[in-house]
C-alpha atoms as a PDB file:
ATOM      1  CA  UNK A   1      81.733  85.728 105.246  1.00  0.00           C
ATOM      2  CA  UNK A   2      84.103  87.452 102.722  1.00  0.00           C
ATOM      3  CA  UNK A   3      84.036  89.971 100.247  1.00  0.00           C
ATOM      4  CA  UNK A   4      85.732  89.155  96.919  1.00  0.00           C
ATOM      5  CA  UNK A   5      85.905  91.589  94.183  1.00  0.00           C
ATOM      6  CA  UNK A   6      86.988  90.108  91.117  1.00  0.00           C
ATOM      7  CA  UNK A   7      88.077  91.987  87.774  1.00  0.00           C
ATOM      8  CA  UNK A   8      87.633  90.400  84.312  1.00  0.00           C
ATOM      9  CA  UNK A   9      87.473  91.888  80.726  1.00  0.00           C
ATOM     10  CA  UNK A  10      84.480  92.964  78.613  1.00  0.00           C
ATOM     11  CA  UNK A  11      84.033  90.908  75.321  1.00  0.00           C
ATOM     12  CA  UNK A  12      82.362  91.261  71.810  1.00  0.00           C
ATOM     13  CA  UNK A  13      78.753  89.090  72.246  1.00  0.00           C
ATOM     14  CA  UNK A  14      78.635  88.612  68.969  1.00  0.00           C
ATOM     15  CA  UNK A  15      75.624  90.902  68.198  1.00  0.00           C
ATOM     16  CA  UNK A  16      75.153  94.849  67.500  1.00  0.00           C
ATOM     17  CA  UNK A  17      71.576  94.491  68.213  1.00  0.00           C
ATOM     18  CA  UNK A  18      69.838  91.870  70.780  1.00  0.00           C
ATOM     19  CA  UNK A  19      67.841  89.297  69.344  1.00  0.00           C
ATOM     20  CA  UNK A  20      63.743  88.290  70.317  1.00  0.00           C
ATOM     21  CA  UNK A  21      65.405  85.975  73.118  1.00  0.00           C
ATOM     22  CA  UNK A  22      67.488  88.298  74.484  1.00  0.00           C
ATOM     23  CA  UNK A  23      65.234  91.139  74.519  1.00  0.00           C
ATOM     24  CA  UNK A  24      62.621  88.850  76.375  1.00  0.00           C
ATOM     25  CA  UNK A  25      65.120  88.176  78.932  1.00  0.00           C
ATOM     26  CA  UNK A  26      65.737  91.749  79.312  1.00  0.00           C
ATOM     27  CA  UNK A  27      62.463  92.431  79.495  1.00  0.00           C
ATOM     28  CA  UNK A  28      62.140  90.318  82.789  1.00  0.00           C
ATOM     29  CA  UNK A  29      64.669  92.910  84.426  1.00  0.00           C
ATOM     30  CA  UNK A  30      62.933  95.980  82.412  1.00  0.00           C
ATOM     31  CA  UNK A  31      59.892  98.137  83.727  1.00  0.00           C
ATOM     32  CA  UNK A  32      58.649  97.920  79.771  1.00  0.00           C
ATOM     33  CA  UNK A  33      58.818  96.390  76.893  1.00  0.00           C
ATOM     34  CA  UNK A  34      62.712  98.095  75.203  1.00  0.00           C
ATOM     35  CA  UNK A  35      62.616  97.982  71.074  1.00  0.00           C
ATOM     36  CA  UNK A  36      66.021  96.919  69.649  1.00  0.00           C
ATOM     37  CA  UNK A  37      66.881 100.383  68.749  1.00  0.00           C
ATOM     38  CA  UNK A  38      66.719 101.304  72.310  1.00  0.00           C
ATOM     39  CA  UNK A  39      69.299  98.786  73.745  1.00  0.00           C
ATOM     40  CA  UNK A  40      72.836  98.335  73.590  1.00  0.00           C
ATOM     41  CA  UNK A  41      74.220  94.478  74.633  1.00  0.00           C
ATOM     42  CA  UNK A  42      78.244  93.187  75.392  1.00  0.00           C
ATOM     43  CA  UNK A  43      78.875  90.069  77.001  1.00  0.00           C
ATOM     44  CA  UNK A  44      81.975  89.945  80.036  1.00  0.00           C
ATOM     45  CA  UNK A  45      83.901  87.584  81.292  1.00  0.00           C
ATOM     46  CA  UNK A  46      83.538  88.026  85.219  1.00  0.00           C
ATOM     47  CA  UNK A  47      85.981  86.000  86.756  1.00  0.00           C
ATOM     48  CA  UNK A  48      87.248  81.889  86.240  1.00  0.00           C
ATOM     49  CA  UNK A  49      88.284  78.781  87.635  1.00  0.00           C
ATOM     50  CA  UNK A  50      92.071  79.891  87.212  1.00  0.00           C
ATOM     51  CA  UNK A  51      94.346  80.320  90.501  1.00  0.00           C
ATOM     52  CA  UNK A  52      94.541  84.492  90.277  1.00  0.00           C
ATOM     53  CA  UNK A  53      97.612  86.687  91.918  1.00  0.00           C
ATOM     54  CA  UNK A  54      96.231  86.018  95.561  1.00  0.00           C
ATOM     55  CA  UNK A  55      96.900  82.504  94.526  1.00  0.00           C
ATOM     56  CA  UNK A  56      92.974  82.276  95.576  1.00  0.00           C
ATOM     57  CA  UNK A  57      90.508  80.408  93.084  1.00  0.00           C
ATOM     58  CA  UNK A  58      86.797  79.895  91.914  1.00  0.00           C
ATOM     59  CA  UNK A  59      85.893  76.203  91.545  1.00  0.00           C
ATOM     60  CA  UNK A  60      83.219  75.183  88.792  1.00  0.00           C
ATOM     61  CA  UNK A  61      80.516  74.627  91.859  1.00  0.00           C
ATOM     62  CA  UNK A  62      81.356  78.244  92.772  1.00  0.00           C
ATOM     63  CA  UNK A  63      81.086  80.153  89.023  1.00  0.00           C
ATOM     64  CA  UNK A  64      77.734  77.924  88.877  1.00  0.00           C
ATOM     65  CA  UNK A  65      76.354  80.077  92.169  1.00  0.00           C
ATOM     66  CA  UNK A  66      77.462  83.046  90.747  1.00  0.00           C
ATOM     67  CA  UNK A  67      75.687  82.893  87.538  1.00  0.00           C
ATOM     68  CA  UNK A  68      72.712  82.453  89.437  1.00  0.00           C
ATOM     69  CA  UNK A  69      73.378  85.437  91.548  1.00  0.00           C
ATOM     70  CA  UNK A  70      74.877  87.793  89.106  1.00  0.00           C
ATOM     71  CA  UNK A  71      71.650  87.844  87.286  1.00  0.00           C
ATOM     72  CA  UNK A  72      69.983  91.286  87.550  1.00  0.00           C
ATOM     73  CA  UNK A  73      72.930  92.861  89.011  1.00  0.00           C
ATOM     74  CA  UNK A  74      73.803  96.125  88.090  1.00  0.00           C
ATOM     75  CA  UNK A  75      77.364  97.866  86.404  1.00  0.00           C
ATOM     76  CA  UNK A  76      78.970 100.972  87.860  1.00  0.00           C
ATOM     77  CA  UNK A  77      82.477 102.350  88.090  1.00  0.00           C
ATOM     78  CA  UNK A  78      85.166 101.626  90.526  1.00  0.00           C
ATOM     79  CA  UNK A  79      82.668 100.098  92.932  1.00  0.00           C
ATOM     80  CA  UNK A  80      81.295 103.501  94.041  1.00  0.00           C
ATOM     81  CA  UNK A  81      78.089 102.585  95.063  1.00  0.00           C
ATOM     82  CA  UNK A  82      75.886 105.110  94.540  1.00  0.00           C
ATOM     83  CA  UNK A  83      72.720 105.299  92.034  1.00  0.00           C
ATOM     84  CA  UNK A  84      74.192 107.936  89.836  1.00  0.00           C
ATOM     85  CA  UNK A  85      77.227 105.734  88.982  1.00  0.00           C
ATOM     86  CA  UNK A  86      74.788 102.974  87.464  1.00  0.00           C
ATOM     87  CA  UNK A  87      75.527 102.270  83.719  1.00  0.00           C
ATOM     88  CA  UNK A  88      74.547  98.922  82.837  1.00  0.00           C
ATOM     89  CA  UNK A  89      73.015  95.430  83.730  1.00  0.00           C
ATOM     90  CA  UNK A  90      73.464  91.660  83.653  1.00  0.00           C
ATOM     91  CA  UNK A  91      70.118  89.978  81.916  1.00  0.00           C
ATOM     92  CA  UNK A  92      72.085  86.014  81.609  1.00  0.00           C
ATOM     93  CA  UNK A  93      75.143  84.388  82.474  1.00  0.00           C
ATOM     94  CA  UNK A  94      76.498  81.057  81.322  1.00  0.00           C
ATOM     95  CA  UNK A  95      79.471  78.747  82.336  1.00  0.00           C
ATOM     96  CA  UNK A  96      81.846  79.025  79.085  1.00  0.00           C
ATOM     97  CA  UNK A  97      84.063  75.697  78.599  1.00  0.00           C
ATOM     98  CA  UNK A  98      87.484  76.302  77.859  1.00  0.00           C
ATOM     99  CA  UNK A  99      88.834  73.119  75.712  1.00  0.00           C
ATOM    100  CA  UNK A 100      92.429  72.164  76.587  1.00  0.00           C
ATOM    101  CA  UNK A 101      93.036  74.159  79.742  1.00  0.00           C
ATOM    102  CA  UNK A 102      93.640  72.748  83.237  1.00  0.00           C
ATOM    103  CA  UNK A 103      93.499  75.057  86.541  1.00  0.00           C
ATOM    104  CA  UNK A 104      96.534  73.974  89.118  1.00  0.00           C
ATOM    105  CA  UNK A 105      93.755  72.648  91.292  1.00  0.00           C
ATOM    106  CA  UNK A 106      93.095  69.867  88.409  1.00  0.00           C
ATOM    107  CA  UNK A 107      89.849  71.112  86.836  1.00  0.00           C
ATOM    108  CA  UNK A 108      89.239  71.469  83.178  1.00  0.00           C
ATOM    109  CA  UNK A 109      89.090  75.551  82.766  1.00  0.00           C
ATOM    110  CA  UNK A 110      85.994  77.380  82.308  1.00  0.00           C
ATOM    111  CA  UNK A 111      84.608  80.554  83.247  1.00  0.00           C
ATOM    112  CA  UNK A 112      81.436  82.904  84.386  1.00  0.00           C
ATOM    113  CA  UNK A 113      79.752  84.777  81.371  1.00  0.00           C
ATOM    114  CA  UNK A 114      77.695  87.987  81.920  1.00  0.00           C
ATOM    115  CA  UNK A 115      75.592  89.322  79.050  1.00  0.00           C
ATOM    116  CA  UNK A 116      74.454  92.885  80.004  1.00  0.00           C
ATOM    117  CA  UNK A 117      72.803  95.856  78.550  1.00  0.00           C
ATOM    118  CA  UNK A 118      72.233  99.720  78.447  1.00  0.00           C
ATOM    119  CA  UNK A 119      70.254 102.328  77.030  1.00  0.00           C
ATOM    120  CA  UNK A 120      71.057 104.151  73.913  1.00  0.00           C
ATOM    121  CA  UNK A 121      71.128 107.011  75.222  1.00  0.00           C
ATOM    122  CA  UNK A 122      73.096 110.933  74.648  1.00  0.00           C
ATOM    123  CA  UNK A 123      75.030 110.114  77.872  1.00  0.00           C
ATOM    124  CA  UNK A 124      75.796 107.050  76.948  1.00  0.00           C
ATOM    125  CA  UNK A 125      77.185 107.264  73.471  1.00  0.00           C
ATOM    126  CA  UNK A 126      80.669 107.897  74.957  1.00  0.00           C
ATOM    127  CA  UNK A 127      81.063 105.092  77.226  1.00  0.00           C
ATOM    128  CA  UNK A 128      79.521 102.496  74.691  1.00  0.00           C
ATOM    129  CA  UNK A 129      81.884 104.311  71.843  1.00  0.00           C
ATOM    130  CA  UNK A 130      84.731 103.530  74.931  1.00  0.00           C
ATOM    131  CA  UNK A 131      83.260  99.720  74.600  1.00  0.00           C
ATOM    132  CA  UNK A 132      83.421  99.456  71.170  1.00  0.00           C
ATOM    133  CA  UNK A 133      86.778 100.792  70.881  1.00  0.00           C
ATOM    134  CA  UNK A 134      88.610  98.466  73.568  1.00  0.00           C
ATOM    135  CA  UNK A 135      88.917 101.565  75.850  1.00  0.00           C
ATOM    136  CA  UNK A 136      86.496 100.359  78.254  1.00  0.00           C
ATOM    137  CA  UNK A 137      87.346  96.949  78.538  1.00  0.00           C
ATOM    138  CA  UNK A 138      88.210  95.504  82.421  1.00  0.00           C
ATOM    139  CA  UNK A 139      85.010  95.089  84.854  1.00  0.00           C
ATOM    140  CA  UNK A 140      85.376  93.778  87.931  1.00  0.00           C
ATOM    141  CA  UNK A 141      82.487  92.123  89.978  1.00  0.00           C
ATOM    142  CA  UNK A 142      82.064  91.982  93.963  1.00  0.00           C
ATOM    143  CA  UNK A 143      80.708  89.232  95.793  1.00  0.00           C
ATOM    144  CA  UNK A 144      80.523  87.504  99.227  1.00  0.00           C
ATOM    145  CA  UNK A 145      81.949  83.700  99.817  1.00  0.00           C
ATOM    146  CA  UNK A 146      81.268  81.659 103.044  1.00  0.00           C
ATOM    147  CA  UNK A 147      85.232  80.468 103.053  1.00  0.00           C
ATOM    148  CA  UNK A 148      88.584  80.486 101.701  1.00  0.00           C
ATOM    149  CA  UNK A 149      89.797  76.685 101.924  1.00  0.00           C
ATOM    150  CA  UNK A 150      93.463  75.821 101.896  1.00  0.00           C
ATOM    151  CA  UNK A 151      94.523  73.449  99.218  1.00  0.00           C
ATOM    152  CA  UNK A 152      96.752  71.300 101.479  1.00  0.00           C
ATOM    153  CA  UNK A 153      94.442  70.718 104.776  1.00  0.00           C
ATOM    154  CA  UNK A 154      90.790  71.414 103.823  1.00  0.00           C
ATOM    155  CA  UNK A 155      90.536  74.301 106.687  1.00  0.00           C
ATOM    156  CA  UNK A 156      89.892  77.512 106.122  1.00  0.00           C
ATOM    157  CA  UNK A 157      92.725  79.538 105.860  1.00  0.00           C
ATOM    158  CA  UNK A 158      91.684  82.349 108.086  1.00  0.00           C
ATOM    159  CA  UNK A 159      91.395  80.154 111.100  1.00  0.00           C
ATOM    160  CA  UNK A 160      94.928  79.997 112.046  1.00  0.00           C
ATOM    161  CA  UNK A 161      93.530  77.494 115.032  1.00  0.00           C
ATOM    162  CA  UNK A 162      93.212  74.729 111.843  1.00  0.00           C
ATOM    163  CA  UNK A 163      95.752  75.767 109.232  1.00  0.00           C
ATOM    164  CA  UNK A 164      99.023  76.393 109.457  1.00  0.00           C
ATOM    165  CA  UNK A 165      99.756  76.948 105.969  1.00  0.00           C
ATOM    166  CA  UNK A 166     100.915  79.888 103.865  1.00  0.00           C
ATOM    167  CA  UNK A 167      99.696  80.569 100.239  1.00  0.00           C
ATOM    168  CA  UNK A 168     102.144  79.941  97.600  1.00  0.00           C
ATOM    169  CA  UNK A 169     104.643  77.978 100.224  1.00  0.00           C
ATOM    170  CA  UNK A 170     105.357  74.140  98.193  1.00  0.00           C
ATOM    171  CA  UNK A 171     104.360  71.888 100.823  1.00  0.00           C
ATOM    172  CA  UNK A 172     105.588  68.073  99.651  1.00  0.00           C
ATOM    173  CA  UNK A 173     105.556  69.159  96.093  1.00  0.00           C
ATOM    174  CA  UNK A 174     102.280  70.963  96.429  1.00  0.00           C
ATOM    175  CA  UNK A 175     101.599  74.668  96.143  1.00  0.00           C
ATOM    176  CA  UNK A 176      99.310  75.772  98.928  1.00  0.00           C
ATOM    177  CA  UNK A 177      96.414  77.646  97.128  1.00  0.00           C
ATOM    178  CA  UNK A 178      92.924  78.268  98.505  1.00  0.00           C
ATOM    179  CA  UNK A 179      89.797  78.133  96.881  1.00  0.00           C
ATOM    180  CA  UNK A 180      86.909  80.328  97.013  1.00  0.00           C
ATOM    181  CA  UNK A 181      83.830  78.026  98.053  1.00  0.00           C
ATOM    182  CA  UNK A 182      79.772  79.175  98.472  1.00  0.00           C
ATOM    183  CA  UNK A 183      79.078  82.315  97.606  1.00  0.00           C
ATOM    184  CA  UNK A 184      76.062  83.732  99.100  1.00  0.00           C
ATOM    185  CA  UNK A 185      75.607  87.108  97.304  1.00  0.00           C
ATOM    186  CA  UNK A 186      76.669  88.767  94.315  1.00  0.00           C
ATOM    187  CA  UNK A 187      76.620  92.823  94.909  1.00  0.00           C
ATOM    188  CA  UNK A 188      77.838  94.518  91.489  1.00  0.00           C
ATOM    189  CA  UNK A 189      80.197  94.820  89.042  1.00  0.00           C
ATOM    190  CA  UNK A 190      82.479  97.889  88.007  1.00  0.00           C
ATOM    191  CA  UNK A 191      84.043  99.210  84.977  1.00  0.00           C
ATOM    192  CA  UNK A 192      88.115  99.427  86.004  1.00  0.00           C
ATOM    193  CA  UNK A 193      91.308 100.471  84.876  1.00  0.00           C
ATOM    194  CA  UNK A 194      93.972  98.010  86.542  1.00  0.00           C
ATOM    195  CA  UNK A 195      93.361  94.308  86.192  1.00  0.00           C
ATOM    196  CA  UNK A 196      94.626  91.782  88.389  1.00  0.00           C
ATOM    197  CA  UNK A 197      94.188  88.133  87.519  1.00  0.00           C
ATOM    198  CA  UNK A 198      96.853  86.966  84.754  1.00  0.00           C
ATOM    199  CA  UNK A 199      93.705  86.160  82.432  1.00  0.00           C
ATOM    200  CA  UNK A 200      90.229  87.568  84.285  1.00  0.00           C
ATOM    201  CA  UNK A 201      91.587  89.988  86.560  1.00  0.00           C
ATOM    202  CA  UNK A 202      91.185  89.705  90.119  1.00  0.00           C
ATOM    203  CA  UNK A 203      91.247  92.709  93.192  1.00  0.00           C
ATOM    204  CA  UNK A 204      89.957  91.175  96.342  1.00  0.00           C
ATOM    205  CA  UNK A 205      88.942  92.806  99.953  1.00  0.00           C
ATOM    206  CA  UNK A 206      87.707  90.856 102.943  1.00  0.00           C
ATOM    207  CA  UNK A 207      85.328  91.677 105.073  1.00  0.00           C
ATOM    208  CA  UNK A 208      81.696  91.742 105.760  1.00  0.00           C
ATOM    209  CA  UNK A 209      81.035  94.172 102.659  1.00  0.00           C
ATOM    210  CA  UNK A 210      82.526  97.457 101.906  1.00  0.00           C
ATOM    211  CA  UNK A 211      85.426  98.614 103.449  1.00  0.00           C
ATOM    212  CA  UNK A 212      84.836 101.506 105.787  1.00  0.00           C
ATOM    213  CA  UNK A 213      87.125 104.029 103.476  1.00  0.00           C
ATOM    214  CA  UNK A 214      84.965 102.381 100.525  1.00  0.00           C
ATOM    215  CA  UNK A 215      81.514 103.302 102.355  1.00  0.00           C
ATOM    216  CA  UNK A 216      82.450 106.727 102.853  1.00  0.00           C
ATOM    217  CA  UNK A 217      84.486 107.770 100.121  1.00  0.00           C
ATOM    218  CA  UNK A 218      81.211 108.174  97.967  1.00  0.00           C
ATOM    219  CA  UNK A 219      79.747 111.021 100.715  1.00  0.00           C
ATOM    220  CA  UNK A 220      81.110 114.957  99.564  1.00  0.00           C
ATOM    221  CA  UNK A 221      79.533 116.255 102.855  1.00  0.00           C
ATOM    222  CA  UNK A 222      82.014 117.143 105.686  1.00  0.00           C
ATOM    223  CA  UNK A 223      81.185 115.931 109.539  1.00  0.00           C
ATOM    224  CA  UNK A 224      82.720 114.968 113.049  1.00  0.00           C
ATOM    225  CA  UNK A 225      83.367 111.420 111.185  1.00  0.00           C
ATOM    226  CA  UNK A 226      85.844 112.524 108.898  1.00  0.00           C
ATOM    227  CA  UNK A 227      88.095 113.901 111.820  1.00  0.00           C
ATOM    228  CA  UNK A 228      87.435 110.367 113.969  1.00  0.00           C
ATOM    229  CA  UNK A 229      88.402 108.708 110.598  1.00  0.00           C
ATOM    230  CA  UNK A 230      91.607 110.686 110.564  1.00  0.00           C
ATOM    231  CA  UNK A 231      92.379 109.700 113.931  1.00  0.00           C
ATOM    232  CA  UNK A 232      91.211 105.781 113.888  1.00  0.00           C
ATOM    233  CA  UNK A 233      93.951 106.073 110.910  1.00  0.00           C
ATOM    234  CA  UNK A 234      96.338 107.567 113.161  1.00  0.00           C
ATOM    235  CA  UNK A 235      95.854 105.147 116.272  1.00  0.00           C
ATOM    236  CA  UNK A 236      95.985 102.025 113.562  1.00  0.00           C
ATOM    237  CA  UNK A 237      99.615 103.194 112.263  1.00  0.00           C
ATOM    238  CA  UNK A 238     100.706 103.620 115.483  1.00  0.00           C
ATOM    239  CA  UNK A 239      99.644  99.773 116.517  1.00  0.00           C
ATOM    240  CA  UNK A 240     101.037  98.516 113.660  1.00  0.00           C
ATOM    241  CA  UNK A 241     104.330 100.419 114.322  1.00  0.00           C
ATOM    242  CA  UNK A 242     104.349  98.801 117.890  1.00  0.00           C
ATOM    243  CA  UNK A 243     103.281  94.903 116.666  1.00  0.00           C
ATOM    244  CA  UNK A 244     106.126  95.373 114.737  1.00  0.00           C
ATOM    245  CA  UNK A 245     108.438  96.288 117.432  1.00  0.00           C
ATOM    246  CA  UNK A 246     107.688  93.696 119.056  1.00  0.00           C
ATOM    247  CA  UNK A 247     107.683  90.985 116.692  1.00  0.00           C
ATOM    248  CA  UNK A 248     111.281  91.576 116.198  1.00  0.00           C
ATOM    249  CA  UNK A 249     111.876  91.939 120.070  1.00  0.00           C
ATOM    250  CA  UNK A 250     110.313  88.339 120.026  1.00  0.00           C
ATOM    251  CA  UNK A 251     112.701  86.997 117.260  1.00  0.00           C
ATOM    252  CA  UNK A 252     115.313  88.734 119.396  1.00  0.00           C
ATOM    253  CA  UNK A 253     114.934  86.783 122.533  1.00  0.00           C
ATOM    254  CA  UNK A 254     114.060  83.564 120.740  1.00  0.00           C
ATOM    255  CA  UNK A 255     117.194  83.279 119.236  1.00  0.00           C
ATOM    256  CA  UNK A 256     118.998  83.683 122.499  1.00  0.00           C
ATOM    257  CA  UNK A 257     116.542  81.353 123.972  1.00  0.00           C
ATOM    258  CA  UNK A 258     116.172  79.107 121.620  1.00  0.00           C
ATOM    259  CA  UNK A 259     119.300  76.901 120.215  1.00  0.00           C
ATOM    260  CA  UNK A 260     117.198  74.856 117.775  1.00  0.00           C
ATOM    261  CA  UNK A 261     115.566  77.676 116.044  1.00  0.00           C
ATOM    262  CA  UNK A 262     116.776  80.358 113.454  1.00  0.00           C
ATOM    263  CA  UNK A 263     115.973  83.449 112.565  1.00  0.00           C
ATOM    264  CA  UNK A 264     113.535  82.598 109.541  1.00  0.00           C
ATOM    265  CA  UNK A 265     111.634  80.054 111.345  1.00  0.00           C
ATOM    266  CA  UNK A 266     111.254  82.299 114.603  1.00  0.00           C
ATOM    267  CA  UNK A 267     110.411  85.029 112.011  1.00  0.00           C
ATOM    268  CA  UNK A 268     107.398  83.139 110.001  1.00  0.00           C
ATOM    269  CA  UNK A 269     106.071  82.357 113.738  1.00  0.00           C
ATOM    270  CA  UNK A 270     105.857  85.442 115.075  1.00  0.00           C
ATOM    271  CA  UNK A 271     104.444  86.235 111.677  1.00  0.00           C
ATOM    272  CA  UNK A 272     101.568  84.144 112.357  1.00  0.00           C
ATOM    273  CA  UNK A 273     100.678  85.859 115.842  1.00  0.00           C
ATOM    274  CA  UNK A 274      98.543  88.670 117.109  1.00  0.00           C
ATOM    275  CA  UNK A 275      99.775  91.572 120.075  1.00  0.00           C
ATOM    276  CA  UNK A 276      98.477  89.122 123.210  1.00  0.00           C
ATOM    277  CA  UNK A 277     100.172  86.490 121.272  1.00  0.00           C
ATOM    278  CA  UNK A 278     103.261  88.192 120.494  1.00  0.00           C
ATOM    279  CA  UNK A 279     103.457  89.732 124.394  1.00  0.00           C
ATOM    280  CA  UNK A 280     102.738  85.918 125.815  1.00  0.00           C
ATOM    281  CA  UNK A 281     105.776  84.228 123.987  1.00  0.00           C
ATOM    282  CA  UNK A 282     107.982  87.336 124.745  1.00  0.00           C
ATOM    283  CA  UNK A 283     107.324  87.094 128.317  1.00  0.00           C
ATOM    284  CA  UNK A 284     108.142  83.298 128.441  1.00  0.00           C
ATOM    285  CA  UNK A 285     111.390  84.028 126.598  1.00  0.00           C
ATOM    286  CA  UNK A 286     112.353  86.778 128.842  1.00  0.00           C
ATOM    287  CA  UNK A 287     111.083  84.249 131.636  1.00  0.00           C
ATOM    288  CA  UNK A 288     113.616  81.373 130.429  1.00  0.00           C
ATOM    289  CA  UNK A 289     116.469  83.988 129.591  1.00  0.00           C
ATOM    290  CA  UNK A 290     116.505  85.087 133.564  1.00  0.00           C
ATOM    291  CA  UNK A 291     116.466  81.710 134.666  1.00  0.00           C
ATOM    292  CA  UNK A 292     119.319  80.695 132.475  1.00  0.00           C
ATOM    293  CA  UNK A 293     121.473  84.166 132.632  1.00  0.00           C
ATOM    294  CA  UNK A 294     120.112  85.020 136.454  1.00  0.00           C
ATOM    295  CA  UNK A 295     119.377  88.571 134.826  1.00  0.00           C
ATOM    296  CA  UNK A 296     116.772  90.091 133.642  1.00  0.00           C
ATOM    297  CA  UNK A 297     115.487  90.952 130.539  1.00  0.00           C
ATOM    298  CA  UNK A 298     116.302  94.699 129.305  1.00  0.00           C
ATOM    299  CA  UNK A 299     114.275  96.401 126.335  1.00  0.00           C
ATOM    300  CA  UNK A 300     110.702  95.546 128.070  1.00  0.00           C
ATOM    301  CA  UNK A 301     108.127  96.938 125.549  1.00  0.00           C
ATOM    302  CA  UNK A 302     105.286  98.320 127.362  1.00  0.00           C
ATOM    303  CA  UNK A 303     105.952  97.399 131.067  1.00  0.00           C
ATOM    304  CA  UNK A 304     106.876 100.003 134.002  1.00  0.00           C
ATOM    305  CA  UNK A 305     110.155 100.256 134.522  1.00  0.00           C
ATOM    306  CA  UNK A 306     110.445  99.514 138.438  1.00  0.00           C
ATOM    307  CA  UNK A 307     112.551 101.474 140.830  1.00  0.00           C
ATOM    308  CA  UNK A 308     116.149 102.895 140.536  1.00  0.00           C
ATOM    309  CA  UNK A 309     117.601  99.843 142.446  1.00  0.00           C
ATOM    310  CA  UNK A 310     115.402  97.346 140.405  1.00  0.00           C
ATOM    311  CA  UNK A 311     117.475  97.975 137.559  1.00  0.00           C
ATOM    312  CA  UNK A 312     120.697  98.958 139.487  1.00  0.00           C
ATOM    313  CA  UNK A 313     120.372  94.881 140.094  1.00  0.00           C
ATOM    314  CA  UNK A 314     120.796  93.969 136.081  1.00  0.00           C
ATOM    315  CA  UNK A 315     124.365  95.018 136.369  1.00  0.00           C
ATOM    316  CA  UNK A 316     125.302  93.903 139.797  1.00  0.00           C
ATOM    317  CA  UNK A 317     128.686  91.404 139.761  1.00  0.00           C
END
């Protein structure tokens, strides 16, 4: 399961004041019955069928699931997830036809509608005065997808066991995009400043929900977690300093072991791999190099050196 947060734009709904039928379906989410001079209503446009800057997209099946989740689900800012940061809520969606446009996948465009409301209320007057006056105008929404599909072999991209494609490579004339297929939960939706997605804006994270940095960033109180945070931090930059190390120690020997391959094809392989990975197809370079040369291998990342007169022996004549 992923996490996709997806950032879009607020728009006018073409009311001041909601109608009978949209006060009854507000009353559904509503503890009581709201009078028209309590409620404030704006529609946004939550995210579309268009290929976005992850070159990732929403399918129609996929905005259909997602109007039926987003229903009920409440606004905040910046995805902090916390009760006080509540502000507003969808009542109805709708799939809005876009005559004339066609995604790169091949569909005709369209995209998810959210119709949400507030409460006139003193706090409130500056945020819906923000609304009004196109100050307040991105929102992005959060939701969980089952898989990521790659355009050019039906697998899922994330299972590098399947597909071997990039995103945004041209394979045979095609552009390798993925699309975002069944959603199984819609979380919220946040007012933003930065959007994304050439039309909707789009921010994505993957995961199994909130990032741990996202999850804690709404707690003020201090603990033993914030230090082990520090130092999980620490440890990561540190691995990622040494996978990179090695990835080019890889290329390294796989150009001297390899005579049909260059430098950007070794490169995008050793791209693709993880550490065990990596350290496996160094050690059968280093492997054929000694059989070939009669040497071994200097610049052994991570192994014990061996005795003095081990590596007297790489420079015997």
């Amino acid at each position: 399961m992923r996490t996709v947060t997806k950032e879009a734009q607020t728009q006018n709904p073409g009311m001041t004041d909601p109608v009978e039928n949209e006060l009854a379906a507000i009353h559904r989410l509503s503890r009581r019955a709201l009078t028209v001079e309590e409620v404030y209503t704006f529609a946004v446009r939550l995210c579309d069928n268009q290929t976005d800057r992850d070159l990732e997209y929403f399918d129609r099946r996929a905005l259909e699931s997602l109007a039926r989740l987003f229903v009920g689900k409440t606004g905040i800012f910046d995805h902090s997830w916390s009760a006080k940061d509540q502000t507003a809520r969808i009542y109805r969606t709708e799939i809005v036809e876009e005559p004339g446009v066609v995604t790169e996948a091949g569909e005709p465009g369209c995209y998810l509608k959210g119709y949400a409301y507030m409460l006139r209320t003193p706090e409130n007057e500056g945020l819906i005065a923000e609304i009004e006056g196109g100050i307040k105008k991105e929102v992005s929404v959060s939701c969980a997808v089952s898989r990521c599909v790659c355009s050019i072999c039906g697998n899922d991209v994330n299972d590098h066991a399947l597909c071997g494609h990039e995103k945004g490579r041209i394979y045979e004339g095609k552009r390798c995009i993925a699309r975002l297929e069944d959603p199984t939960d819609a979380y919220e939706w946040s007012f933003v400043a930065v959007p994304a997605q050439p039309l909707a804006g789009v921010v994505k994270a993957y995961g199994s929900g909130k990032s741990l940095r996202q999850m804690l960033a709404g707690l003020d109180r201090e603990g033993p977690w914030r230090e082990e945070l520090r130092q999980l931090e620490k440890d990561a930059a540190i691995g990622r300093k040494y996978i990179e190390g090695l990835r080019k120690e890889t290329v390294r020997l796989g150009l001297m072991a390899e005579d049909g391959l260059g430098g950007e094809t070794l490169r995008a392989i050793a791209d693709k791999l993880e550490g065990e990975e990596l350290e496996a197809l160094r050690a059968c370079y280093e492997k054929r190099l000694e059989k070939q040369a009669g040497l071994p291998v200097q610049l052994r990342y991570g192994r014990e050196e061996g005795t003095a007169e081990d590596r007297d022996l790489a420079f015997t004549i």
